[in-house]
C-alpha atoms as a PDB file:
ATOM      1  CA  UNK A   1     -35.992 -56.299   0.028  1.00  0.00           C
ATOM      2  CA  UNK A   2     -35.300 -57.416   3.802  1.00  0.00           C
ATOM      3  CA  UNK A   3     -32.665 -60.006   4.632  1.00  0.00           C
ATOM      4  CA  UNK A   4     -33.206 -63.363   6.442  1.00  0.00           C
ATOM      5  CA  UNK A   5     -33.688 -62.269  10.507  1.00  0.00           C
ATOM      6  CA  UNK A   6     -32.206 -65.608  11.002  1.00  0.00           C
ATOM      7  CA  UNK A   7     -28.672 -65.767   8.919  1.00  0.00           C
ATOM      8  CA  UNK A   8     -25.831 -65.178  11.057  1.00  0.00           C
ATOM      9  CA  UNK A   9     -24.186 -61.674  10.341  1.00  0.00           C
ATOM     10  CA  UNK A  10     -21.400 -59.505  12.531  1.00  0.00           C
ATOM     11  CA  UNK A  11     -22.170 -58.230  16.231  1.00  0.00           C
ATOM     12  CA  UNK A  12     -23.052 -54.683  16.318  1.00  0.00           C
ATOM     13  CA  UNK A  13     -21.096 -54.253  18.869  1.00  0.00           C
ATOM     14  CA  UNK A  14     -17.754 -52.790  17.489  1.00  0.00           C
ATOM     15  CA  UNK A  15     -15.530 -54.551  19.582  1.00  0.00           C
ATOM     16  CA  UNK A  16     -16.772 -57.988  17.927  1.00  0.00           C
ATOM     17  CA  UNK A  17     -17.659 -57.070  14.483  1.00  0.00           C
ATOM     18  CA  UNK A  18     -14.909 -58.857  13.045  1.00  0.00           C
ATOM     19  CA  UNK A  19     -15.113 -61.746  14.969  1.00  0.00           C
ATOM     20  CA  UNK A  20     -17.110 -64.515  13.247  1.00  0.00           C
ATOM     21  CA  UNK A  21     -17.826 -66.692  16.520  1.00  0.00           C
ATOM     22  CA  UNK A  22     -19.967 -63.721  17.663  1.00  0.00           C
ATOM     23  CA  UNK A  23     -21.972 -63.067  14.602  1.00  0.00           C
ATOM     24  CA  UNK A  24     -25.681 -62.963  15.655  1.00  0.00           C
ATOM     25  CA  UNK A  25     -29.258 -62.797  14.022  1.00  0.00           C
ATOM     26  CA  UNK A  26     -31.342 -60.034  13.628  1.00  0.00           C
ATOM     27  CA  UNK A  27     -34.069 -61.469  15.547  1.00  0.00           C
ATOM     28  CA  UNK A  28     -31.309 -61.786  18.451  1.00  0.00           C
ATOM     29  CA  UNK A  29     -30.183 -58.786  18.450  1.00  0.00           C
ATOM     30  CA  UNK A  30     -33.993 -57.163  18.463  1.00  0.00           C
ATOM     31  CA  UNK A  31     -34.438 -59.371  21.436  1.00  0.00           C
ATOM     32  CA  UNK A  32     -31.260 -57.847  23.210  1.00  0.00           C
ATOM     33  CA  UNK A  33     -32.250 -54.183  22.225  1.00  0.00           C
ATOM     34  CA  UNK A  34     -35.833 -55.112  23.613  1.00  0.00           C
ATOM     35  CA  UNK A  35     -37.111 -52.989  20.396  1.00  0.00           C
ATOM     36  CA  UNK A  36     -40.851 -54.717  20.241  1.00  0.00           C
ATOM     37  CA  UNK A  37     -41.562 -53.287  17.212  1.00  0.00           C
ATOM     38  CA  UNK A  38     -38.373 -54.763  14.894  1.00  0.00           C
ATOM     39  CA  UNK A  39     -39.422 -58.213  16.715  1.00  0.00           C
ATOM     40  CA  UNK A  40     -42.873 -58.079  15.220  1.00  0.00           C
ATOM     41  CA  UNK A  41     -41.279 -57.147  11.791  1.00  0.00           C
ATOM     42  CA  UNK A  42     -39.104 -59.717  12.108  1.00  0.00           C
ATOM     43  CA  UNK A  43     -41.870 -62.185  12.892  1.00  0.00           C
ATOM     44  CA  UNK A  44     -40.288 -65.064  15.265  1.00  0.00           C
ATOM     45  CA  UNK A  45     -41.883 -68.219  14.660  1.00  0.00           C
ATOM     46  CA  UNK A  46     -42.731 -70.727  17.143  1.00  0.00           C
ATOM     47  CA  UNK A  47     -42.097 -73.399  14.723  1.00  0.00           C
ATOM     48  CA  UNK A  48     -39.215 -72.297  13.054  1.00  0.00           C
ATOM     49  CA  UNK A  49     -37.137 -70.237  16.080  1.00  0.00           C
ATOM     50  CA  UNK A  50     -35.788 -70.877  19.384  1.00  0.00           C
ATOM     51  CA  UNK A  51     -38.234 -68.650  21.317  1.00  0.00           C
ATOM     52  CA  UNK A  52     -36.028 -69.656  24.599  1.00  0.00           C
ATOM     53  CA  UNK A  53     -32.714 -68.271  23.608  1.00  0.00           C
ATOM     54  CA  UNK A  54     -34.621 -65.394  22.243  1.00  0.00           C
ATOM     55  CA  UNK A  55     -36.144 -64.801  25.744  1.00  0.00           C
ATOM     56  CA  UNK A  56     -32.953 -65.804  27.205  1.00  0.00           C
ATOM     57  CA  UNK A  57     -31.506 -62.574  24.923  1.00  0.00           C
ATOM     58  CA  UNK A  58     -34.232 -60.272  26.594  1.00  0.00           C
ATOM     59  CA  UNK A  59     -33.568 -61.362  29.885  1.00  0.00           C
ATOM     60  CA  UNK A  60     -29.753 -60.500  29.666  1.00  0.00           C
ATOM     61  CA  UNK A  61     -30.816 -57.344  29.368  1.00  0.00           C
ATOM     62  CA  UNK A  62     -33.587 -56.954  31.080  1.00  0.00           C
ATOM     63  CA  UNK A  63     -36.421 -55.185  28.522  1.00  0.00           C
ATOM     64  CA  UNK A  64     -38.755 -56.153  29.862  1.00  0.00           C
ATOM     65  CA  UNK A  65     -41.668 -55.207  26.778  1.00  0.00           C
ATOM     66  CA  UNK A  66     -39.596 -57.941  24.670  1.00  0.00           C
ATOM     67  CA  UNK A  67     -39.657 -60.432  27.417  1.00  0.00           C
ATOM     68  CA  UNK A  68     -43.670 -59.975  27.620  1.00  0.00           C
ATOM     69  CA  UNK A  69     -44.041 -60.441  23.684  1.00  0.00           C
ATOM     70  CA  UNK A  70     -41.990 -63.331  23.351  1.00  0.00           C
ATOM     71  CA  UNK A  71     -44.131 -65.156  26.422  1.00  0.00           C
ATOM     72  CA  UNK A  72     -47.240 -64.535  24.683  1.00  0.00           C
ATOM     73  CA  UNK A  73     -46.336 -66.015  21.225  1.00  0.00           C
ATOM     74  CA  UNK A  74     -45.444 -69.034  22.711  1.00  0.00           C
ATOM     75  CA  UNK A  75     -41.948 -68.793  24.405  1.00  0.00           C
ATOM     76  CA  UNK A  76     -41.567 -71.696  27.153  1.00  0.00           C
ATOM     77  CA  UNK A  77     -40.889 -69.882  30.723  1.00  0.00           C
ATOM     78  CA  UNK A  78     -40.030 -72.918  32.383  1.00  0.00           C
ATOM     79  CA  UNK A  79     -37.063 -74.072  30.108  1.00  0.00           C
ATOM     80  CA  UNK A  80     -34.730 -76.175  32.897  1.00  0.00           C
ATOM     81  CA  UNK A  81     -34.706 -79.989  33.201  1.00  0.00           C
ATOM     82  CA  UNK A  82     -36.131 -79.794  36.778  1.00  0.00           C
ATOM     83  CA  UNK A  83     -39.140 -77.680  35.599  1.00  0.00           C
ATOM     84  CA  UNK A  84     -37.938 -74.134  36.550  1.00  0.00           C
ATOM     85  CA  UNK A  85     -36.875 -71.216  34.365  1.00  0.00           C
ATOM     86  CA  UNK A  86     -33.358 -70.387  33.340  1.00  0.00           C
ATOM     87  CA  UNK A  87     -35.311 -66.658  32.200  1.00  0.00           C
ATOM     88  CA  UNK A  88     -36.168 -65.965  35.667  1.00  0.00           C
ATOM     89  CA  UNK A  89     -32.425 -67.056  36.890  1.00  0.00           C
ATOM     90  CA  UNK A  90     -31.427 -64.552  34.383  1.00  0.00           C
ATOM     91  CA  UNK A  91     -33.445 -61.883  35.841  1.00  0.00           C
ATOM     92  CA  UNK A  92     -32.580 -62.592  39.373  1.00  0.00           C
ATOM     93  CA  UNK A  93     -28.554 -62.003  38.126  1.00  0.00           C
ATOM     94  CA  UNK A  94     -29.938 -58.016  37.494  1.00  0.00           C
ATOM     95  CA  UNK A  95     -29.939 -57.707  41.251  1.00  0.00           C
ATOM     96  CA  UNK A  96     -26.131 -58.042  41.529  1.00  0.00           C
ATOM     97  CA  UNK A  97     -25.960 -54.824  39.871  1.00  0.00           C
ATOM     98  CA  UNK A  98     -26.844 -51.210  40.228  1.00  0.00           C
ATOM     99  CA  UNK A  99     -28.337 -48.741  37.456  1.00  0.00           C
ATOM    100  CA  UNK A 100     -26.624 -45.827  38.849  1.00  0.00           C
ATOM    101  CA  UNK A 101     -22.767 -46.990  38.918  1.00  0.00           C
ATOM    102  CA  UNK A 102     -19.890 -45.492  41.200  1.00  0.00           C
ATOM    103  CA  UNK A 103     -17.011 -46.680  42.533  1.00  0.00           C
ATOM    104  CA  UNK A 104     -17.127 -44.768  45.586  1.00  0.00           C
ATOM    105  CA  UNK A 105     -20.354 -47.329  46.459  1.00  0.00           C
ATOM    106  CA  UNK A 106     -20.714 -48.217  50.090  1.00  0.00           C
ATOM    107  CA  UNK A 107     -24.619 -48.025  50.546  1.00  0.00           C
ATOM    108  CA  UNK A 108     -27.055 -51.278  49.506  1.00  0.00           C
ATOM    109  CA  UNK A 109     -28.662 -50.844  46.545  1.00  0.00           C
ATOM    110  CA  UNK A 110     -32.240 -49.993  46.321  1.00  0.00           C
ATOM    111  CA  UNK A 111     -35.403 -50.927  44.715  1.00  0.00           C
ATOM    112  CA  UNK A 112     -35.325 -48.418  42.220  1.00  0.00           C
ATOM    113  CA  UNK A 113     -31.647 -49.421  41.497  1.00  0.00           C
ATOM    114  CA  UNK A 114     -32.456 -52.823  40.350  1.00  0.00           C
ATOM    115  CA  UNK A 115     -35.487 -52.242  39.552  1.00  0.00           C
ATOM    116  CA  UNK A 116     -34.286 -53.678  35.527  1.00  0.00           C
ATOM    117  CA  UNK A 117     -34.062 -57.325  38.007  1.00  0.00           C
ATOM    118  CA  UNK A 118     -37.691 -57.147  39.696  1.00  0.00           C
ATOM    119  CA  UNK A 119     -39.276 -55.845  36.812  1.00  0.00           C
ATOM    120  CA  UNK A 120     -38.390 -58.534  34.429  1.00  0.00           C
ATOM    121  CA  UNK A 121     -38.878 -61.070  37.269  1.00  0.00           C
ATOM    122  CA  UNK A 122     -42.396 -60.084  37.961  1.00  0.00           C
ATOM    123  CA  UNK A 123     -43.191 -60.225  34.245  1.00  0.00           C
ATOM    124  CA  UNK A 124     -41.448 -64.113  33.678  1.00  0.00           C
ATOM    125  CA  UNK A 125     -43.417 -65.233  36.826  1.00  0.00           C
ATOM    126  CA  UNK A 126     -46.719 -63.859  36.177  1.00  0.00           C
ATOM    127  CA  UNK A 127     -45.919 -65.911  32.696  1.00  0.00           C
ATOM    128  CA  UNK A 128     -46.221 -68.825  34.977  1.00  0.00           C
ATOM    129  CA  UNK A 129     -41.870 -68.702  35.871  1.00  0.00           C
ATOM    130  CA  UNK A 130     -40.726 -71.268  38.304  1.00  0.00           C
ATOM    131  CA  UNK A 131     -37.674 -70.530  40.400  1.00  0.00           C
ATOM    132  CA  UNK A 132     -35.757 -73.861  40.953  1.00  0.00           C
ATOM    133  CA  UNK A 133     -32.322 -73.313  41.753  1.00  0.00           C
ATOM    134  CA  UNK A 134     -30.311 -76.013  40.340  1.00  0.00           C
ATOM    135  CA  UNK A 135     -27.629 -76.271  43.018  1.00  0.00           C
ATOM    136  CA  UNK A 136     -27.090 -74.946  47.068  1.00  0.00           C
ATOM    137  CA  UNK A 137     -24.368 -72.602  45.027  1.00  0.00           C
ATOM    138  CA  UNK A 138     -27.947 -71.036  43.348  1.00  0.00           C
ATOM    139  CA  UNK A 139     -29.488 -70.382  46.715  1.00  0.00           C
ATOM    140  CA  UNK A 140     -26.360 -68.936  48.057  1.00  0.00           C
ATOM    141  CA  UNK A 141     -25.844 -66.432  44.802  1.00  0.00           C
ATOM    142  CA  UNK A 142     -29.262 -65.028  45.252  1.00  0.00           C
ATOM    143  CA  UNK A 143     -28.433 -64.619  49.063  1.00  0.00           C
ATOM    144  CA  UNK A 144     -25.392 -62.872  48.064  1.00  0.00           C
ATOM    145  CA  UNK A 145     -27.366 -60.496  45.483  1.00  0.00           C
ATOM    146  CA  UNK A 146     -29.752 -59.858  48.254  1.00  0.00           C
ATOM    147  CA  UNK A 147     -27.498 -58.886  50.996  1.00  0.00           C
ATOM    148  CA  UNK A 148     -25.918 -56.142  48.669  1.00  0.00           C
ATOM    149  CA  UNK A 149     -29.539 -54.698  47.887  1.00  0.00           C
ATOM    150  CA  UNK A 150     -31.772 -52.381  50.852  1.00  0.00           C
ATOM    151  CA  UNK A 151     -34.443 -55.194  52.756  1.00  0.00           C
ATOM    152  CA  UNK A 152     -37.145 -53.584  50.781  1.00  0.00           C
ATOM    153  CA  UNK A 153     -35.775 -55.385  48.004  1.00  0.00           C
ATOM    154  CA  UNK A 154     -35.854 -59.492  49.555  1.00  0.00           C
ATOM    155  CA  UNK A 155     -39.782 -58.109  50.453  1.00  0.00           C
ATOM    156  CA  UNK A 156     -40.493 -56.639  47.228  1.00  0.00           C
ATOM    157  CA  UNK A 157     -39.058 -60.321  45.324  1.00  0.00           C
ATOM    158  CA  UNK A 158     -40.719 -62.320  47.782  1.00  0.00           C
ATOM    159  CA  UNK A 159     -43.947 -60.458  46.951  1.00  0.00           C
ATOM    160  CA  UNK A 160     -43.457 -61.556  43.448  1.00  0.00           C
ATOM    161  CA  UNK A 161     -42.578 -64.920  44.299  1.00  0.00           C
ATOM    162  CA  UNK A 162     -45.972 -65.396  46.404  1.00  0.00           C
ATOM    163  CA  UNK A 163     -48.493 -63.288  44.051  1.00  0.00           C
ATOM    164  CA  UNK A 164     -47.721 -65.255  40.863  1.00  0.00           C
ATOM    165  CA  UNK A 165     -46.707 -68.761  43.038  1.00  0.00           C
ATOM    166  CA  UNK A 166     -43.112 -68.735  41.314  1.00  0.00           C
ATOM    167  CA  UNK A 167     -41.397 -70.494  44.230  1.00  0.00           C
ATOM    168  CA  UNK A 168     -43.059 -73.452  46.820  1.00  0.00           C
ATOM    169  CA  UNK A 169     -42.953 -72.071  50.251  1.00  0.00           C
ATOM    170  CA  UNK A 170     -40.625 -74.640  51.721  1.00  0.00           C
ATOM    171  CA  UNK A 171     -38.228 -73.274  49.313  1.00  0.00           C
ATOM    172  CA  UNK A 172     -38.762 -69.954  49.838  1.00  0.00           C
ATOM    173  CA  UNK A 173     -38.205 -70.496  53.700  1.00  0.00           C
ATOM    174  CA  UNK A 174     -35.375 -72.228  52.595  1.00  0.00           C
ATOM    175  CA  UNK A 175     -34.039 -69.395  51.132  1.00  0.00           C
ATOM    176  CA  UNK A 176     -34.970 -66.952  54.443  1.00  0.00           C
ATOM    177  CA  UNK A 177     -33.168 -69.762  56.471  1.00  0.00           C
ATOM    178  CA  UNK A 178     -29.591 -68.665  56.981  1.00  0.00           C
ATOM    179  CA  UNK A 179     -28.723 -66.613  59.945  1.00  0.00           C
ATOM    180  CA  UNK A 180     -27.565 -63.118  58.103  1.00  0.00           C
ATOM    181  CA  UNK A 181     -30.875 -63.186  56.194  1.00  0.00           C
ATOM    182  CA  UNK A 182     -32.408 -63.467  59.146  1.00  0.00           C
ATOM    183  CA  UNK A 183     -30.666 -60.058  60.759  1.00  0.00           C
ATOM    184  CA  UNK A 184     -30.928 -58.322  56.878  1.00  0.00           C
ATOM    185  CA  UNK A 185     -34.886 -58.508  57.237  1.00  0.00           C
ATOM    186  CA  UNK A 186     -34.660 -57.834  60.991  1.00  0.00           C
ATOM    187  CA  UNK A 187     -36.470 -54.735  61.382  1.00  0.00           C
ATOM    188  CA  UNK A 188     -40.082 -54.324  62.176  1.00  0.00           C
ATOM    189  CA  UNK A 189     -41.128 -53.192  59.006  1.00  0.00           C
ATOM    190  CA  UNK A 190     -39.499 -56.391  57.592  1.00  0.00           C
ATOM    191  CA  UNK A 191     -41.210 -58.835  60.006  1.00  0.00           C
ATOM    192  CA  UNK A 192     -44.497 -57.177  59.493  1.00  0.00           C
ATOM    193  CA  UNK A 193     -44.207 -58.143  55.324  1.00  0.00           C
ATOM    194  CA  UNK A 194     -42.840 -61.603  56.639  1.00  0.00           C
ATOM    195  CA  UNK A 195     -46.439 -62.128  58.810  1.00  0.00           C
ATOM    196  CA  UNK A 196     -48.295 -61.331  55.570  1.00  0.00           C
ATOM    197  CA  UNK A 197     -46.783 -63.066  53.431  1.00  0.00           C
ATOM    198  CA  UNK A 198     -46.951 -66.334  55.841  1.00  0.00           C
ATOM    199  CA  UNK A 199     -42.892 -66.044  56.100  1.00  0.00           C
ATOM    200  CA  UNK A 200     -42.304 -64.766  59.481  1.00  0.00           C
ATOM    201  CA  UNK A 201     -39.607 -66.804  61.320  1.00  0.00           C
ATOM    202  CA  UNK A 202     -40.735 -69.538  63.684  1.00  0.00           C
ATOM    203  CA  UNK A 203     -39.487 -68.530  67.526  1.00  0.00           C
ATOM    204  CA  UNK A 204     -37.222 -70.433  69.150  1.00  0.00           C
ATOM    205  CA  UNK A 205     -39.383 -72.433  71.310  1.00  0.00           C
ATOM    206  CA  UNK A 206     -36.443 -71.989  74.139  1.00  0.00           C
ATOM    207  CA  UNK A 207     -34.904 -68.451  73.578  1.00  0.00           C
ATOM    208  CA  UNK A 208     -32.933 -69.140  76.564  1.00  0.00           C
ATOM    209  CA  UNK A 209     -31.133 -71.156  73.726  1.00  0.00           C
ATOM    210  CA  UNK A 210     -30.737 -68.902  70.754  1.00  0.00           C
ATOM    211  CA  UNK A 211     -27.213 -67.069  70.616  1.00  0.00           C
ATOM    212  CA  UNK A 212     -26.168 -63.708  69.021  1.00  0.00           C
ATOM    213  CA  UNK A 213     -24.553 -63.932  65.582  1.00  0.00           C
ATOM    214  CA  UNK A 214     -20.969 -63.849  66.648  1.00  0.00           C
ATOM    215  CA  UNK A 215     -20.010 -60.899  64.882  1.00  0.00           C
ATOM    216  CA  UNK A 216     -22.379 -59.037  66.256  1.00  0.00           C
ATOM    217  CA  UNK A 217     -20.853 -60.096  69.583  1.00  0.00           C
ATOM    218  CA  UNK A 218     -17.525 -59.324  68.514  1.00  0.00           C
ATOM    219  CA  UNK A 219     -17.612 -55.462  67.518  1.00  0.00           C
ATOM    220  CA  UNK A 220     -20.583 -54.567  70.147  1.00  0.00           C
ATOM    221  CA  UNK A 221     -19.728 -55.020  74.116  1.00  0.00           C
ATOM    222  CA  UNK A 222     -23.075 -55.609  75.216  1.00  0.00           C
ATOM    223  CA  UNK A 223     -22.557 -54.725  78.699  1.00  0.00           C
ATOM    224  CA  UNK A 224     -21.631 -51.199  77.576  1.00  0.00           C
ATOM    225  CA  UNK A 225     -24.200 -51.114  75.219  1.00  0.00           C
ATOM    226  CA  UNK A 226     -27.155 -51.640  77.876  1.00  0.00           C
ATOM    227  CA  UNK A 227     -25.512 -49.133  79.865  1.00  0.00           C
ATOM    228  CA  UNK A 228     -25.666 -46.820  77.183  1.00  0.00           C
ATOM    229  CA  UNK A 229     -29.048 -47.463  75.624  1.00  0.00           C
ATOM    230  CA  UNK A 230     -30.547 -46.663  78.988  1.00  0.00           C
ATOM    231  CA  UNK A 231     -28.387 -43.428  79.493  1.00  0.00           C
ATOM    232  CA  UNK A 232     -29.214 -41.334  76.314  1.00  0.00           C
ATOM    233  CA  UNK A 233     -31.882 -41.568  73.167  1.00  0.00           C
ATOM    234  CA  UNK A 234     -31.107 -44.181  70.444  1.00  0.00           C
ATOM    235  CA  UNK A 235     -30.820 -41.581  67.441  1.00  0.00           C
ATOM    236  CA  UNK A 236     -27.681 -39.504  70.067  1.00  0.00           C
ATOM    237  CA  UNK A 237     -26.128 -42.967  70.785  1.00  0.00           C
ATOM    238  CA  UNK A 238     -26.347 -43.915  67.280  1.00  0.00           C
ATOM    239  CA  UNK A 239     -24.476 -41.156  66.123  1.00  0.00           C
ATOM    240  CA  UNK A 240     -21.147 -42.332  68.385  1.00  0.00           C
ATOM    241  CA  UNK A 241     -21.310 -45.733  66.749  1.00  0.00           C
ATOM    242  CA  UNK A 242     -21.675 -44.406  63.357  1.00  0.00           C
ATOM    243  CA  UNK A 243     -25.443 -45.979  62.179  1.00  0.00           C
ATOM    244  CA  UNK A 244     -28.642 -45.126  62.275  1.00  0.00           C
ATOM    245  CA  UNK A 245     -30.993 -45.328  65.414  1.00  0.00           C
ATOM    246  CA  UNK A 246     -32.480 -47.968  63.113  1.00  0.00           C
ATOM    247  CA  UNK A 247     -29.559 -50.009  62.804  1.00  0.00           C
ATOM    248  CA  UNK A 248     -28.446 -49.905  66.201  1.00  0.00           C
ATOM    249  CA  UNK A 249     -31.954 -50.535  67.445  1.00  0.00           C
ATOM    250  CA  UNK A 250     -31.583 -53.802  65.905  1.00  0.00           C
ATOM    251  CA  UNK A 251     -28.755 -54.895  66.514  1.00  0.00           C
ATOM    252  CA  UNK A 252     -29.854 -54.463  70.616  1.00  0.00           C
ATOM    253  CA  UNK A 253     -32.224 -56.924  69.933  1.00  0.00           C
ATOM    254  CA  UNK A 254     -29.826 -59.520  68.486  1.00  0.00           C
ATOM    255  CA  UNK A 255     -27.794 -59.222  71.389  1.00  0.00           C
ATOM    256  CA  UNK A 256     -30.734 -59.178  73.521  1.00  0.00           C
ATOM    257  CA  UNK A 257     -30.394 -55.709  74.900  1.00  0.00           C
ATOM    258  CA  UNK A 258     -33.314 -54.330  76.574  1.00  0.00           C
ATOM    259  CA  UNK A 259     -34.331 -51.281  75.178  1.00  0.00           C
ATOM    260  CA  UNK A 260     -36.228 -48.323  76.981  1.00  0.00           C
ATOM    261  CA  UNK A 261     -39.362 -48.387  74.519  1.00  0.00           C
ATOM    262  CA  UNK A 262     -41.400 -45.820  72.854  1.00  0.00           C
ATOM    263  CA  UNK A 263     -42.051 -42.825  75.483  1.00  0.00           C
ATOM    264  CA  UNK A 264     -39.118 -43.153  77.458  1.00  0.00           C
ATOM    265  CA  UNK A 265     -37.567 -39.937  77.153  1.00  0.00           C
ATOM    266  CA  UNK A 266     -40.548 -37.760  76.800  1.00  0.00           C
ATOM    267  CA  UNK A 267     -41.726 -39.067  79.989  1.00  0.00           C
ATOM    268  CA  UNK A 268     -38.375 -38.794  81.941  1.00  0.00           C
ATOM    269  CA  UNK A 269     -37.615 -35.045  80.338  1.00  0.00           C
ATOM    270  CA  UNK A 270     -41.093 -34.395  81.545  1.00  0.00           C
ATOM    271  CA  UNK A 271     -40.407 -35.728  85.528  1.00  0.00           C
ATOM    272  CA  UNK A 272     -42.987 -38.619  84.909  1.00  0.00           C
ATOM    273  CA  UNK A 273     -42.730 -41.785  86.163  1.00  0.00           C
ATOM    274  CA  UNK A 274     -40.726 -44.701  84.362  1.00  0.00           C
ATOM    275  CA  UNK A 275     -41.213 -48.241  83.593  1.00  0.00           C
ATOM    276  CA  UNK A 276     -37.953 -50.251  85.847  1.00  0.00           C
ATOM    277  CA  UNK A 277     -34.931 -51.122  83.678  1.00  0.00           C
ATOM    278  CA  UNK A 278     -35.090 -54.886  83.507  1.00  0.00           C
ATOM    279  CA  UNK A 279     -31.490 -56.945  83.700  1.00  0.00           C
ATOM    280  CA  UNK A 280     -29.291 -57.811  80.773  1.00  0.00           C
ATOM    281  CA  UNK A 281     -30.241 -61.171  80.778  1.00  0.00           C
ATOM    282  CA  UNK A 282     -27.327 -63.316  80.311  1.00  0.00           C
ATOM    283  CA  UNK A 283     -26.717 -65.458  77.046  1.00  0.00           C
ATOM    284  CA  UNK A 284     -26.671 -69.396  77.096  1.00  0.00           C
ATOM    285  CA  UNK A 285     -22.340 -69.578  76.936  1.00  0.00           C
ATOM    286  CA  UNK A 286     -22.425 -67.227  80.170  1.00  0.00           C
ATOM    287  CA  UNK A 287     -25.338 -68.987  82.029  1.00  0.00           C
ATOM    288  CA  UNK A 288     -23.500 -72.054  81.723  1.00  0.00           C
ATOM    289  CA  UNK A 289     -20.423 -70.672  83.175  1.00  0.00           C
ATOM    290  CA  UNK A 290     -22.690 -69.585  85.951  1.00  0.00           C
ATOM    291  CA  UNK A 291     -23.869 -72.686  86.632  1.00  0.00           C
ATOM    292  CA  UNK A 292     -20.675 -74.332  87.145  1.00  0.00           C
ATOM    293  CA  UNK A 293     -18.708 -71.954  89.163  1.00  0.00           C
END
């Protein structure tokens, strides 16, 4: 004889077995294991259960082959009172977090890392998920997630975003807005998936304008810098400051360092001719000075 999936009974957790103000259900706890096959024994009904706190369940943990079952017998994806989906919020919170964990951690996390996060986001959004933060706060804990993961990460979520139209794209721009997102996905590989997916940055219409972030300005002398981009090969200098050619290659171009460009050295090792080293142009707080002494 099988018991009610919907009476309340202890946790199976050990630490809360005892405690009646975290009894569960059986279909709950199915939905948290992400064990498909119990859920289908256990038959949710769209008439009788909450099919959004059973998604909600599967989202915490991210199983993603529970989160698929429960969308196609009839759970609602978009679940918030301004039309967007607490599921996919849920999902997003994965990216805080990596699957490998050490507390020695100093490196971003990659895709495969949080790949729980993205997974179960692509499968809420191509359920028809809306992301609609309810609050600035919203926008600035996704920012936050972001900025701990590798680049390839913001790409691979915007990706999702776009293919299954989970997000408008004033508010994905919105998103892409603030200054350190800006450097994050500063690379070339980064502004090449920001073309394509119709995200890329609007220029400054007067650069002459635009300013370095400031603490960019404050560990990197950029006099010194130019001197020494133009002296050795980025991946040599790179190594005194501690980065990766990659790195410091971008960070030149926020500060708007020139940069010797591809076939440089080969040609100069090689006693061919050079392209001139053009000036470190100065930035908008020096020109000024300029101008009035």
């Amino acid at each position: 004889m099988i018991g009610n999936p919907r009476s309340r009974g202890p946790n199976l957790n050990k630490d809360y077995t005892n405690d009646p103000e975290c009894f569960t259900t059986a279909l709950r706890e199915a939905s948290y294991s992400g064990n498909v096959e119990v859920l289908k024994k256990l038959k949710p009904d769209p008439k009788r259960d909450d099919l959004g706190d059973l998604l909600h369940c599967a989202a915490v943990s991210g199983r993603t082959d529970a989160i698929r079952y429960l969308l196609e017998i009839g759970a609602n994806p978009n679940d918030k009172p301004n039309g967007g989906s607490s599921a996919l919020d849920t999902c997003l919170w994965h990216l805080n977090f990596s699957s490998t964990f050490s507390y020695y951690r100093k490196s971003l996390r990659s895709k495969y890392e949080v790949s729980k996060g993205l997974d179960s986001a692509r499968e809420v959004a191509a359920h028809g998920a809306v992301w609609n933060p309810n609050d600035r706060s919203a926008f600035n804990d996704l920012r936050r997630a972001l900025y701990g993961c590798e680049p390839e990460v913001t790409i691979e979520l915007l990706k999702i975003f776009k293919q299954h139209n989970a997000c408008p794209q004033d508010r994905l721009k919105e998103l892409l807005s603030e200054p350190r997102m800006k450097e994050h996905l500063a690379s070339q590989t980064q502004t090449y998936w920001l073309t394509r997916l119709g995200l890329k940055y609007e220029e400054n219409r007067n650069p002459k304008e635009w300013s370095p972030p400031a603490h960019l300005l404050a560990h990197y002398n950029r006099a010194e810098l130019y001197e020494k981009v133009w002296s050795e090969p980025m991946r040599i200098l790179a190594e005194q400051y501690g980065v990766s050619d990659v790195y410091l290659a971008r960070v030149c171009r926020l500060l708007r360092v020139p940069l010797p460009g591809l076939g440089y050295w080969a040609k100069k090792s090689a006693g061919k001719p050079t392209k001139k080293r053009p000036p470190l142009p100065p930035l908008p707080s020096e020109r000024e000075q300029q101008i009035k002494h």
